[in-house]
N, C-alpha and C. Protein backbone atom coordinates (compact mmCIF):
# COMPACT_ATOMS: atom_id res chain seq x y z
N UNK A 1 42.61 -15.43 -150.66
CA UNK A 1 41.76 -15.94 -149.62
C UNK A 1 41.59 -14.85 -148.57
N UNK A 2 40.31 -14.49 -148.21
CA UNK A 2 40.13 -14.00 -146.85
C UNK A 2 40.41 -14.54 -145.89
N UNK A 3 40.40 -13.21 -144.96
CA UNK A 3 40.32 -13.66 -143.02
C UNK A 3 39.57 -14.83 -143.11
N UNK A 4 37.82 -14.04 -143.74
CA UNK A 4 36.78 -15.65 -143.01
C UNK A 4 36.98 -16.99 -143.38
N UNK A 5 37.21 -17.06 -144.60
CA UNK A 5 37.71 -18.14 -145.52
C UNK A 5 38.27 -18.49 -144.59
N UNK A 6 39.69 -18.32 -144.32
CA UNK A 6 40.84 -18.56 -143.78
C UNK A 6 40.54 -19.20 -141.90
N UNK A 7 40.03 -18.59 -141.65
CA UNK A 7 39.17 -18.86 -140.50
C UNK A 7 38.30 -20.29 -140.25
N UNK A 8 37.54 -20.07 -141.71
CA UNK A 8 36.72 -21.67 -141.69
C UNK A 8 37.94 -22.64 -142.10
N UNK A 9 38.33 -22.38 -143.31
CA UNK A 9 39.51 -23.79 -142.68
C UNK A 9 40.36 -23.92 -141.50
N UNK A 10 40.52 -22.93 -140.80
CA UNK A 10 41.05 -23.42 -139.87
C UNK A 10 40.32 -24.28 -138.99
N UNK A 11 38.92 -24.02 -138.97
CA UNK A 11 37.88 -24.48 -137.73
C UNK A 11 37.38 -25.90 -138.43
N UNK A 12 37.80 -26.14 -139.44
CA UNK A 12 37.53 -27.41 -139.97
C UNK A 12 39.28 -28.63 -140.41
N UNK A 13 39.52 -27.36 -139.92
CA UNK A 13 40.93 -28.38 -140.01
C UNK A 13 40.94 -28.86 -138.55
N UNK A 14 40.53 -28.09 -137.52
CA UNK A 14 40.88 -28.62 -136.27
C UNK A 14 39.63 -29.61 -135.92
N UNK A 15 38.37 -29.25 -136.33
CA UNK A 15 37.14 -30.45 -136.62
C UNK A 15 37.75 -31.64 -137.03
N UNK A 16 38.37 -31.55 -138.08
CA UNK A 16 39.21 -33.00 -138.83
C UNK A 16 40.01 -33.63 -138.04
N UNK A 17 41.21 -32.79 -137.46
CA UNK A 17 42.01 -33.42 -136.40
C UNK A 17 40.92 -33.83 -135.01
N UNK A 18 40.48 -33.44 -134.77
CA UNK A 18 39.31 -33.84 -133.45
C UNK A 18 38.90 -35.46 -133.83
N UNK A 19 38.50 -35.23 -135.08
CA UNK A 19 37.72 -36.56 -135.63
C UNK A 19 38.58 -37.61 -135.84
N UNK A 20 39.76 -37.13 -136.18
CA UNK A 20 40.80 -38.62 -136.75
C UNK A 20 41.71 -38.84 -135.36
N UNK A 21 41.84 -37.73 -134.57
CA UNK A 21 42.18 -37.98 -133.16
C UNK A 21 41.17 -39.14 -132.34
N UNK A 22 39.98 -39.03 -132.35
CA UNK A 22 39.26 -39.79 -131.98
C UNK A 22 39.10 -40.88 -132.07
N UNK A 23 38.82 -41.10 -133.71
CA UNK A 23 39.45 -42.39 -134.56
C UNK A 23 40.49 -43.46 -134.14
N UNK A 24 41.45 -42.36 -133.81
CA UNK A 24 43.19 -43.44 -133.57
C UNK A 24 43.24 -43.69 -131.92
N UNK A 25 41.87 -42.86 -131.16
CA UNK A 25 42.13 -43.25 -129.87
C UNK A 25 41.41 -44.72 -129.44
N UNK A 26 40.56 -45.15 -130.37
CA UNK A 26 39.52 -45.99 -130.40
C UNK A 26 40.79 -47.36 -130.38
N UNK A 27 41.85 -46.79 -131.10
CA UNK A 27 42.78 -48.28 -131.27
C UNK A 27 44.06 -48.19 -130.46
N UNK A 28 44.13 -46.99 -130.21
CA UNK A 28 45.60 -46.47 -129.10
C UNK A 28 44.80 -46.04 -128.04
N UNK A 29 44.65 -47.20 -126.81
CA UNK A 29 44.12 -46.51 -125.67
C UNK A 29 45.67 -47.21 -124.50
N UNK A 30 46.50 -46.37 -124.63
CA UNK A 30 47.33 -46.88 -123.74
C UNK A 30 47.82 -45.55 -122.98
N UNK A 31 49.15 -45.92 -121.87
CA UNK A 31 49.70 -44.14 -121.40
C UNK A 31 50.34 -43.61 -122.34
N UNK A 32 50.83 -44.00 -123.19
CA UNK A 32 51.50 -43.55 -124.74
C UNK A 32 50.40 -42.70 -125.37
N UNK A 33 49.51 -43.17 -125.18
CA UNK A 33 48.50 -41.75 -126.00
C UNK A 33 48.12 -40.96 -125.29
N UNK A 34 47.63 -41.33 -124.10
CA UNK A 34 47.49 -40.20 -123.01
C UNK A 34 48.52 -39.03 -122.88
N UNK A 35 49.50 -39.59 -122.92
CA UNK A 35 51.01 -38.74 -122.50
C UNK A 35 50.73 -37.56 -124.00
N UNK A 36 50.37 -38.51 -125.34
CA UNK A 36 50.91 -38.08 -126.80
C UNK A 36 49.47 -36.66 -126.68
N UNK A 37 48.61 -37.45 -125.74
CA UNK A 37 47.33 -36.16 -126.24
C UNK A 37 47.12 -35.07 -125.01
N UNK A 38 47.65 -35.28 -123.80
CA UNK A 38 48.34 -34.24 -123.44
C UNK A 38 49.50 -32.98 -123.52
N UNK A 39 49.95 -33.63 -124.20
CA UNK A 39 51.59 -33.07 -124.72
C UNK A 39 51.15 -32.14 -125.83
N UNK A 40 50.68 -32.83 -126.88
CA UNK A 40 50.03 -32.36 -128.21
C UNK A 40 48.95 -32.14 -128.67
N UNK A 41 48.65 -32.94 -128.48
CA UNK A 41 47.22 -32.48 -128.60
C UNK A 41 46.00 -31.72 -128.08
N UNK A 42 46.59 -31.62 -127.05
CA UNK A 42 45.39 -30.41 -125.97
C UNK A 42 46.21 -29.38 -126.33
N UNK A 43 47.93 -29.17 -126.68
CA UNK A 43 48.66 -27.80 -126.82
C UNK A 43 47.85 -27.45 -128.28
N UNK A 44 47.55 -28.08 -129.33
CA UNK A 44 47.41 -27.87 -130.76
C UNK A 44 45.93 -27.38 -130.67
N UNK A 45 44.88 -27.86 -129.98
CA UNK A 45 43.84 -27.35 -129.94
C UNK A 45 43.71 -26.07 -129.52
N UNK A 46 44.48 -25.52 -128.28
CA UNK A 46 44.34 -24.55 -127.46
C UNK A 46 45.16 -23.26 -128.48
N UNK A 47 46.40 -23.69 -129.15
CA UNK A 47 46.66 -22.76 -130.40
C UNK A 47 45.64 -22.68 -131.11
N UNK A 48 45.15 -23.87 -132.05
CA UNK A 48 44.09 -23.57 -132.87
C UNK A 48 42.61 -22.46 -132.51
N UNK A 49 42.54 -22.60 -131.02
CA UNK A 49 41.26 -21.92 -130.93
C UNK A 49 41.57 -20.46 -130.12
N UNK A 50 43.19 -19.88 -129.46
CA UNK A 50 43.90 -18.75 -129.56
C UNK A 50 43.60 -18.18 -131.23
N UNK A 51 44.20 -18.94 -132.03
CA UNK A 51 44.27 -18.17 -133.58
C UNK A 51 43.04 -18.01 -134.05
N UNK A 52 41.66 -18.51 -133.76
CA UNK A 52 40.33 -18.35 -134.13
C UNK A 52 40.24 -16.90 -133.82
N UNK A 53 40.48 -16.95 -132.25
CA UNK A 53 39.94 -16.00 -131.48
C UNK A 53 40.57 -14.45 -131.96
N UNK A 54 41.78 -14.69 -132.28
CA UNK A 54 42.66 -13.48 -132.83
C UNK A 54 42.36 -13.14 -134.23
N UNK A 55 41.59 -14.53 -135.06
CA UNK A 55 41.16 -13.79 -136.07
C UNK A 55 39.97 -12.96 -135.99
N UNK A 56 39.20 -13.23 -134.98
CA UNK A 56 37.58 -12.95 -135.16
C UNK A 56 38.50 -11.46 -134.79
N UNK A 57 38.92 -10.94 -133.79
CA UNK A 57 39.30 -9.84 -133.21
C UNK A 57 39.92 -8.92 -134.40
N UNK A 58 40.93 -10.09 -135.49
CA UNK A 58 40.87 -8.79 -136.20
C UNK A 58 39.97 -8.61 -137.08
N UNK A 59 39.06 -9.07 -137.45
CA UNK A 59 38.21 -9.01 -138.70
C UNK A 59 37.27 -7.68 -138.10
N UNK A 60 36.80 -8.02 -136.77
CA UNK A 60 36.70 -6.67 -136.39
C UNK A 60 37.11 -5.28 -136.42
N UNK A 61 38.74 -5.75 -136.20
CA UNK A 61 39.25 -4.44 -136.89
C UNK A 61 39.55 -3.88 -137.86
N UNK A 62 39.83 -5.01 -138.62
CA UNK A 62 39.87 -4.19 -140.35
C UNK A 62 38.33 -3.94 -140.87
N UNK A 63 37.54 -4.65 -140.33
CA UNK A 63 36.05 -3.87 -140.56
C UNK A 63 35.91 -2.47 -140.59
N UNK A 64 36.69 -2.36 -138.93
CA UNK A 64 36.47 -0.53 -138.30
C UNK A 64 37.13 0.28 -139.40
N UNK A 65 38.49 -0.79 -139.58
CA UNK A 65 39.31 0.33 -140.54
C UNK A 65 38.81 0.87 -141.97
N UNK A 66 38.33 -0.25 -142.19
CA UNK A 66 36.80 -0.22 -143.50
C UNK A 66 36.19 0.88 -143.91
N UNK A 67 35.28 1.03 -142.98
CA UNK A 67 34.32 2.12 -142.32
C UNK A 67 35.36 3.51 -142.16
N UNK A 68 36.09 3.71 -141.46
CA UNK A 68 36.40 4.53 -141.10
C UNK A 68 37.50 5.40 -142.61
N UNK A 69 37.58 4.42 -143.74
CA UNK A 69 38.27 4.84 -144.65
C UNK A 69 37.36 5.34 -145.64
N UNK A 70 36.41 4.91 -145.49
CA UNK A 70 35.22 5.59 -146.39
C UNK A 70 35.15 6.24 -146.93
């Protein structure tokens, strides 16, 4: 598997969790989920879209390194 590969599942794994997060808030609206989607769930997104960001950055660079091995 590639970076990009690797990349789109990630951005669709966290799409999925978004969606089934949503889902379970529709039936858990109490401070128990509030607390559960502060705690976790805003931390898991904010990793998920750090590790996007670090992939795009390197795909850039092994691009350069690409090129530059030519």
């Amino acid at each position: 598997m590639g970076l990009h590969e690797a990349r789109g599942m990630l951005a669709k794994g966290m799409k999925d969790l978004g969606n089934r997060w949503r889902e379970t808030r529709i039936s858990w609206d109490d401070a128990q989920a509030e607390q559960f989607e502060k705690r976790y769930m805003e931390m898991v997104e904010s990793d998920m879209r750090m590790a996007m960001t670090a992939m795009d950055h390197l795909a850039v660079v092994l691009a350069q390194i690409e090129r530059d091995c030519e």
